[in-house]
Protein backbone atom coordinates (compact mmCIF):
# COMPACT_ATOMS: atom_id res chain seq x y z
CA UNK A 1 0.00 0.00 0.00
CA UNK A 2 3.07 2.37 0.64
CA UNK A 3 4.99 0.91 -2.44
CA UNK A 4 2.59 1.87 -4.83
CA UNK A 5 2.76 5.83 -4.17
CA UNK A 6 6.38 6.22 -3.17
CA UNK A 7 7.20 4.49 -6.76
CA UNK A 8 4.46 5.61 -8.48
CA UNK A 9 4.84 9.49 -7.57
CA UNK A 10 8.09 9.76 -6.01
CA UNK A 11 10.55 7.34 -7.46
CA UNK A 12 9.09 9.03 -10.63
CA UNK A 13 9.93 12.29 -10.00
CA UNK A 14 6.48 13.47 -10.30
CA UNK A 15 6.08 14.54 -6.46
CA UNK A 16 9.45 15.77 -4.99
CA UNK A 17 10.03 14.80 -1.39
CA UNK A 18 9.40 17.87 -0.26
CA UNK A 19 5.77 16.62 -0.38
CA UNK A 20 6.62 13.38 1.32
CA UNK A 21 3.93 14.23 3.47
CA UNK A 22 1.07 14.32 0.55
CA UNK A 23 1.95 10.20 0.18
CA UNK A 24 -1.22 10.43 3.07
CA UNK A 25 -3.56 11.29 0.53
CA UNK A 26 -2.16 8.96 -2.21
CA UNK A 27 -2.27 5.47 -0.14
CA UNK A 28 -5.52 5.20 -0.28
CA UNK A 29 -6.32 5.32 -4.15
CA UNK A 30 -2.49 4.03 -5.38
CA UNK A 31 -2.19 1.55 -2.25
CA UNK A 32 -5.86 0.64 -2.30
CA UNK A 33 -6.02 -0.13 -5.59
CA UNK A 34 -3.01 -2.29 -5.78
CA UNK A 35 -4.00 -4.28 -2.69
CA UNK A 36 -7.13 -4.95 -4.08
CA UNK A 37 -5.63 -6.00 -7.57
CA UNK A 38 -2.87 -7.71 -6.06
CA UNK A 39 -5.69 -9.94 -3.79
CA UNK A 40 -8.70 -10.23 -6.81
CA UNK A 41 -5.81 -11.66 -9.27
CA UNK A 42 -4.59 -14.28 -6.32
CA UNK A 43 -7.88 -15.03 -5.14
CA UNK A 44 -9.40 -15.95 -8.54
CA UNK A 45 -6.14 -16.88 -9.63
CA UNK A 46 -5.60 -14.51 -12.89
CA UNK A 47 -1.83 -14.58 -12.48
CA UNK A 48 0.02 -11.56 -14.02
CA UNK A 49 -1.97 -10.98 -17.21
CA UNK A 50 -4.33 -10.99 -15.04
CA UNK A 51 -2.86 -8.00 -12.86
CA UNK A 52 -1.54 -6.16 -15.74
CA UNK A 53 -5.04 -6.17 -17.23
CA UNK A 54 -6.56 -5.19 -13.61
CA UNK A 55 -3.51 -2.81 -13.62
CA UNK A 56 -5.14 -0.75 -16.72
CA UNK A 57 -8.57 -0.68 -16.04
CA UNK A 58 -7.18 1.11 -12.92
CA UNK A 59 -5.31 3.69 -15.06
CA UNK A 60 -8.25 4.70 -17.46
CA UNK A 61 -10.25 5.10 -14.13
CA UNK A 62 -7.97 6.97 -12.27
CA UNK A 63 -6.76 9.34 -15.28
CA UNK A 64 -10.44 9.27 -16.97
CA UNK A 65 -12.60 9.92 -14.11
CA UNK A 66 -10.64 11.18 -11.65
CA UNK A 67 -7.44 13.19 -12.78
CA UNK A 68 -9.37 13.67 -16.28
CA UNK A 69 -6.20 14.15 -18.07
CA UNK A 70 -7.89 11.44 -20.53
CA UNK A 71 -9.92 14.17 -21.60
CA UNK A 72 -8.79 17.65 -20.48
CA UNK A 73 -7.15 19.32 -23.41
CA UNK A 74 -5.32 22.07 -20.75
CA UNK A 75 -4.48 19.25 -17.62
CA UNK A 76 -2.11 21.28 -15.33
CA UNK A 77 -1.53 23.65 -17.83
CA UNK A 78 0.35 21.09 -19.90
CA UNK A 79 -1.89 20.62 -23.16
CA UNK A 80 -1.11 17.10 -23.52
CA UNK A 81 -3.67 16.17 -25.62
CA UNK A 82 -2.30 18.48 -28.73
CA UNK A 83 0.02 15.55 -29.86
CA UNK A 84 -1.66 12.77 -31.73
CA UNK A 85 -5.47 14.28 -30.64
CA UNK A 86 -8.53 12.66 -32.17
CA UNK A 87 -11.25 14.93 -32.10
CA UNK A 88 -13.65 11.73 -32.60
CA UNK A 89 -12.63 10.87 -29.38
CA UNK A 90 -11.52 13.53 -27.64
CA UNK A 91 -8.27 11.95 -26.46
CA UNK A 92 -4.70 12.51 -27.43
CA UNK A 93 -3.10 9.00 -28.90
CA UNK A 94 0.21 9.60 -27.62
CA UNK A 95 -0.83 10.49 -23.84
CA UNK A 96 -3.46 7.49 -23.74
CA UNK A 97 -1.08 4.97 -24.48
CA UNK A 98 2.06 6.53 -22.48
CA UNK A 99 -0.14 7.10 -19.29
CA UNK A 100 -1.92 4.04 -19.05
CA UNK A 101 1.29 1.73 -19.43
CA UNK A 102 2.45 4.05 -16.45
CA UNK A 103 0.11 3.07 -14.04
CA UNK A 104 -0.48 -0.23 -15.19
CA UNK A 105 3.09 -1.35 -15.03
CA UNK A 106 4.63 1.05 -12.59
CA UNK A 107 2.40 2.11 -9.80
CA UNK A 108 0.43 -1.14 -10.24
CA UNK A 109 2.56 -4.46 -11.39
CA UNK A 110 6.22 -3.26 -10.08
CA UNK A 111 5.09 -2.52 -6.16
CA UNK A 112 3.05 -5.90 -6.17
CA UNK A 113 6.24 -8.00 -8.02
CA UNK A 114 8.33 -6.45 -5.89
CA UNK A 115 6.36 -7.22 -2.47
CA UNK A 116 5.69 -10.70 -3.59
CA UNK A 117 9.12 -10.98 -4.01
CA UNK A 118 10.04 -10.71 -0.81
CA UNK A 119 7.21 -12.92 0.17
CA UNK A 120 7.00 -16.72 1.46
CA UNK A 121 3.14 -16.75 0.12
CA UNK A 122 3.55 -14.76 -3.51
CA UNK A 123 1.07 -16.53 -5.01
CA UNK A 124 -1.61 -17.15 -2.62
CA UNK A 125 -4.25 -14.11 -1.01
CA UNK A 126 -2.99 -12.75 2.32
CA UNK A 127 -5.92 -11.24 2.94
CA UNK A 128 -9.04 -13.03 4.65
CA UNK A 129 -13.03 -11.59 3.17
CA UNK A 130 -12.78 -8.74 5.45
CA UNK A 131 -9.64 -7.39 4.47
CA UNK A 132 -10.70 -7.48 0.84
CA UNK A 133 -13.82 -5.59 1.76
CA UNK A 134 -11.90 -2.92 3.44
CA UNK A 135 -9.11 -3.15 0.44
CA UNK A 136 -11.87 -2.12 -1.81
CA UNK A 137 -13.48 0.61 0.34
CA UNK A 138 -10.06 2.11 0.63
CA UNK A 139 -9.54 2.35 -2.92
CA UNK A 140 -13.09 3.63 -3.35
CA UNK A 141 -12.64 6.34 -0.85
CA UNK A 142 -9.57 7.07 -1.99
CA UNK A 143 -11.28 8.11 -5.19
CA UNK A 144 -14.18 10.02 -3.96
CA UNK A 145 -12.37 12.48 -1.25
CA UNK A 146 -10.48 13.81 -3.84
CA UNK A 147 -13.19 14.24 -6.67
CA UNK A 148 -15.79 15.43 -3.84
CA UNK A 149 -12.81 18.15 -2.58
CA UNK A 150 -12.21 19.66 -5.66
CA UNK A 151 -15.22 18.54 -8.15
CA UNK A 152 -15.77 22.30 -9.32
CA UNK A 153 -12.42 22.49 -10.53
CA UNK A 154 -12.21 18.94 -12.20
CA UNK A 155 -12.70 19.43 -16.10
CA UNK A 156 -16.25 18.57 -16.79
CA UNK A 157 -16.89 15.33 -18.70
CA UNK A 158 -19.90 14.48 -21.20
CA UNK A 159 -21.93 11.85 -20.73
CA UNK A 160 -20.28 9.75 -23.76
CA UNK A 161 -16.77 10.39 -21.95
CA UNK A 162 -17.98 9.36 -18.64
CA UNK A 163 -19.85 5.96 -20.49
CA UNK A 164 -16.52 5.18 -22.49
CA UNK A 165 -14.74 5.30 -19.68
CA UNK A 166 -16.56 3.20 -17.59
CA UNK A 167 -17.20 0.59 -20.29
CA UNK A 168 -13.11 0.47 -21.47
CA UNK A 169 -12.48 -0.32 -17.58
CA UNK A 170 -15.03 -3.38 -16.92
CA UNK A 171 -13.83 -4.49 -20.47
CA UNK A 172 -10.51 -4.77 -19.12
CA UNK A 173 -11.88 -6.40 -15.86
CA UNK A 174 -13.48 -9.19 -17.46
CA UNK A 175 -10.97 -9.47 -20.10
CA UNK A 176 -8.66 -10.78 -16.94
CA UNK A 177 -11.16 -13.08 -15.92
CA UNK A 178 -10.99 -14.27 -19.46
CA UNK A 179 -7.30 -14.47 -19.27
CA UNK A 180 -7.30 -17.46 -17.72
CA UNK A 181 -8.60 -19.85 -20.23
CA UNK A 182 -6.36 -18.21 -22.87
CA UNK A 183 -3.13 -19.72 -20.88
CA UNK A 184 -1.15 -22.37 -23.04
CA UNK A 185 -0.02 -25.35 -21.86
CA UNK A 186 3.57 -25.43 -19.36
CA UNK A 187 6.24 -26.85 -21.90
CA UNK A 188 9.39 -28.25 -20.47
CA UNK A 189 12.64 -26.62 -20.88
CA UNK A 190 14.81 -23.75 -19.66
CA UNK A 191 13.54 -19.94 -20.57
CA UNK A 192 15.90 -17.51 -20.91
CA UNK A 193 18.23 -16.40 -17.89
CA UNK A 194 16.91 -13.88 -15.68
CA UNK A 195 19.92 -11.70 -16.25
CA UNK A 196 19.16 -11.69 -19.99
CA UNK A 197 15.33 -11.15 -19.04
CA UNK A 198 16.71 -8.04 -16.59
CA UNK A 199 18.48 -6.42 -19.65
CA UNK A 200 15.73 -6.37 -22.01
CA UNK A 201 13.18 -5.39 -19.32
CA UNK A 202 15.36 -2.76 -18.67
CA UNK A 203 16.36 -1.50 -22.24
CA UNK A 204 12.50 -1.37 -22.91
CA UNK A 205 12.11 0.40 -20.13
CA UNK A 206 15.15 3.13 -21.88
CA UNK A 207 12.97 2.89 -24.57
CA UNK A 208 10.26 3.71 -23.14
CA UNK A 209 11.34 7.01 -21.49
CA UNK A 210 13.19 8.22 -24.72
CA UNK A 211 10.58 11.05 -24.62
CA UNK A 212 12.21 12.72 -21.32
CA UNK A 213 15.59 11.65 -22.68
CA UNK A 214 15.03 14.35 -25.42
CA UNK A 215 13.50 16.84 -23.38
CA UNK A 216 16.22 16.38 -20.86
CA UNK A 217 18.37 17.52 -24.23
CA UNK A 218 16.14 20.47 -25.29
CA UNK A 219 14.76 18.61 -27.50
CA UNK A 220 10.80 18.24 -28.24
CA UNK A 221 9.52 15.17 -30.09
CA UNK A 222 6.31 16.57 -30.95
CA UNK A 223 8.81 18.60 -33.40
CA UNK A 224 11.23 15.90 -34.94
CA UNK A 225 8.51 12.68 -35.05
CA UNK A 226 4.47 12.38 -35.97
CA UNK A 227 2.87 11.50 -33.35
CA UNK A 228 0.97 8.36 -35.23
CA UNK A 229 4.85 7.17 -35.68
CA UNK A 230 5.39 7.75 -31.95
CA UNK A 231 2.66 6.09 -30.60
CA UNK A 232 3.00 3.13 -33.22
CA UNK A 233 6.50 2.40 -31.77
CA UNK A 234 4.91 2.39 -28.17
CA UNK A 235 2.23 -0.28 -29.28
CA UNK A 236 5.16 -2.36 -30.69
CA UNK A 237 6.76 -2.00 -27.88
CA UNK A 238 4.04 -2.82 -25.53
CA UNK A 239 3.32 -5.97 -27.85
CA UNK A 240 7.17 -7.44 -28.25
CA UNK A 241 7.45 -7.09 -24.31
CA UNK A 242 3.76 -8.52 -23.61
CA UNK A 243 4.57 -11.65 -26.51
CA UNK A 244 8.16 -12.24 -24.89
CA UNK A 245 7.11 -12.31 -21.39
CA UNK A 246 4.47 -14.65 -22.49
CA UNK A 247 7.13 -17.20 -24.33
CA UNK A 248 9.77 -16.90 -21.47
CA UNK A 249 7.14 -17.80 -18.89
CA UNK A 250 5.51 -21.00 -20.49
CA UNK A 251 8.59 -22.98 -19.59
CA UNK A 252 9.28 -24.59 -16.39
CA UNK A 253 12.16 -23.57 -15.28
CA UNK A 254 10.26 -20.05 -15.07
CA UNK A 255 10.23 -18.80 -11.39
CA UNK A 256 10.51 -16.09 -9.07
CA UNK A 257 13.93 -15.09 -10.06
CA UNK A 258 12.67 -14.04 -13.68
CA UNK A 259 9.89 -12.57 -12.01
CA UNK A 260 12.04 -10.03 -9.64
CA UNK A 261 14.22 -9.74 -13.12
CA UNK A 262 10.58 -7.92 -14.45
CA UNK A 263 10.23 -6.13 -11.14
CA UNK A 264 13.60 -4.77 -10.56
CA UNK A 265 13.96 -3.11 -14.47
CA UNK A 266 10.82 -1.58 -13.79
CA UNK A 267 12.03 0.01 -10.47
CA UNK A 268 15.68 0.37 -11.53
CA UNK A 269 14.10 2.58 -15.14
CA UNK A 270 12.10 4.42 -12.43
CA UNK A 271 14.69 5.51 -9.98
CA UNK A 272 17.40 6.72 -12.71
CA UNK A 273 14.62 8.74 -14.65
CA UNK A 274 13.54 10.71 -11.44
CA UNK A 275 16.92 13.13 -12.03
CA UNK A 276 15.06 13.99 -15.27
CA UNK A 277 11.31 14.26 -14.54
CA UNK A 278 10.58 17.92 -13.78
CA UNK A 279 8.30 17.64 -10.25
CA UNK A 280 4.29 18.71 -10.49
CA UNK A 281 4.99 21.18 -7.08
CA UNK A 282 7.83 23.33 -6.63
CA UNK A 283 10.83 22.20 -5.22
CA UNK A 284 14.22 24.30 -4.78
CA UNK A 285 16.39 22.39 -7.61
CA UNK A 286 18.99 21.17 -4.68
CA UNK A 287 15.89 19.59 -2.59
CA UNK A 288 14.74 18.17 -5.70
CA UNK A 289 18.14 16.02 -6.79
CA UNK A 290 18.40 15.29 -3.09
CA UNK A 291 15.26 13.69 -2.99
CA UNK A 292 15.54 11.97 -6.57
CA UNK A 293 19.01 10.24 -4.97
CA UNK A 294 17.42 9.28 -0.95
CA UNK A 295 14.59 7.06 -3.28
CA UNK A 296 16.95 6.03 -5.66
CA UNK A 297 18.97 4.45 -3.32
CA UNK A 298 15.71 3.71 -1.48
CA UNK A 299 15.02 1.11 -4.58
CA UNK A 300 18.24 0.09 -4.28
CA UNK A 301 17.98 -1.21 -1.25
CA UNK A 302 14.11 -2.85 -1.61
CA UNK A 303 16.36 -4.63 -4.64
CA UNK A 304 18.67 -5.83 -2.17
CA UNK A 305 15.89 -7.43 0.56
CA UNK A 306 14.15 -8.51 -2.46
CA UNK A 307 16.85 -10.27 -3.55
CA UNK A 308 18.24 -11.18 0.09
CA UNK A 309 15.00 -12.68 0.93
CA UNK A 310 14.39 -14.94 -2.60
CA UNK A 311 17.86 -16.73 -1.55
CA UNK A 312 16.98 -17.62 1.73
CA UNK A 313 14.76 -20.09 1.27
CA UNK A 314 17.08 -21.41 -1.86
CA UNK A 315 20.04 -22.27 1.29
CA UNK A 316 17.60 -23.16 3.82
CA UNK A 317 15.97 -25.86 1.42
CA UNK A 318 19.58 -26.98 0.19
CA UNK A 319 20.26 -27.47 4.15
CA UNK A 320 17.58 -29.36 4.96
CA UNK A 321 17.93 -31.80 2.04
CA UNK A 322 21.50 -32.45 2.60
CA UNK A 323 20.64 -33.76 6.27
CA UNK A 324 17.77 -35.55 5.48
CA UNK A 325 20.44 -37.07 3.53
């Protein structure tokens, strides 16, 4: 429940640490809503399509009902709708697909990989009826305080907006359920080494953030690339990632260590692209870096328990075999 924020907003760059204190208001609707994911996908056994799916229906309700930035042509005084926008629609191609991947992968499916990581029960629900109740009021209230608070300054939606919105996310919901009879049979064999897995997760990840590479070097790519190009290269990207991931993991020897591979690119690309994301409140620039390296190193060391607590178990196995021997 603390993860989700802290990487989601902070790690990011988005919210400087001078607002460490505004994480209060976050839990509820970035921690709530991964708990609940996390213990809906274990519970009914989805697996991780299953959460990434969850993970996106999340985003287009956050940013299309709550934020609005779906929709508002002039969100924070930003205008990112102007590249790729389709009037049909009202949405700008470009932002859809970039901010939807962002929750769906980073403040959903990295806290929960990494957590589960570090977890003797990954795969079952920690979480008893009454806990998942309270999970899901959480995230609900989460999103209502907010929207209630400032619902006169929230860009007003249409009725279509509000209706597409709605529909998009309990398409995505049931299209997890569905996940599960799409799963192809386990084959037998060795997948590709975690390491290898770690460096592609984490060059897509370079990939994915070569929009903030260019601004970081005055450079705008609304100016050098179409945006239909732009966002084409995202959907490839989001495809060769979703198709390898899906191939690695059908073989046996698939396990936790490939998983925390996933989990640690995704928190590693976070943490070094916080010195480039410009903060949403105003920080003095020295506060700013200071606060990009305390949860850099922050990740760092989550990597390190992570990774501290997946070979315990490993030696403690290995002991008890050899004296049963």
């Amino acid at each position: 429940m603390v993860l989700a924020p802290l990487i989601g907003e902070y790690l990011l760059g988005n919210v400087p640490i001078n607002a460490l204190p505004m994480i209060i208001g976050l839990i509820p609707l970035y921690g709530g809503g991964a708990l609940l994911i996390r213990e809906v996908a274990r519970r009914w056994r989805l697996g991780w399509p299953g959460i990434v799916l969850l993970g996106l229906s999340y985003a287009v309700i956050e940013e299309g009902l709550l934020t609005r930035s779906l929709f508002d042509p002039d969100y924070a005084g930003l205008r990112l709708l102007d590249y790729g926008f389709i009037p049909a629609l009202g949405i700008g191609a470009y932002w859809t697909v970039f901010v939807l991947a962002i929750h769906g992968v980073w403040s959903i499916a990295v806290p929960i990989s990494m957590v589960e990581a570090g977890s003797d029960r990954p795969d079952t629900p920690w979480l008893g009826k009454v806990g998942l109740t309270a999970s899901a009021a959480l995230f609900v209230l989460g999103g209502a305080v907010p929207v209630t608070l400032t619902g006169s300054a929230l860009y007003p939606l249409s009725t279509a907006q509000v209706s597409g919105t709605l529909i998009t996310a309990v398409a995505l919901i049931i299209a997890a359920f569905m996940s599960i009879r799409l799963r192809r049979p386990v084959r037998s064999g060795t997948p590709t080494g975690p390491g290898t897995v770690f460096a592609i997760a984490l060059a897509a990840g370079l990939a994915f953030w070569i929009p903030s590479l260019l601004a970081a070097a005055g450079i705008k790519l609304e100016s050098v690339v179409p945006a239909w190009i732009t966002v084409s290269c995202y959907l490839a990207l989001y495809t060769t990632m979703a198709l390898l991931i899906l191939h690695w993991s059908r073989f046996t020897g698939w396990g936790p260590w490939h998983r925390l591979a996933l989990g640690a690119a995704g928190l590693l690309t976070y943490a070094w692209h916080g010195f480039l994301q410009r903060p949403s409140f105003s920080a003095p620039p020295n506060v700013d870096r200071i606060g990009n390296a305390i949860f850099a190193l922050a990740a760092l060391g989550l990597l390190a328990f992570t990774t501290a607590r997946l070979r315990r178990p490993a030696a403690d196995l290995g002991y008890r075999v050899s004296k049963n021997l």
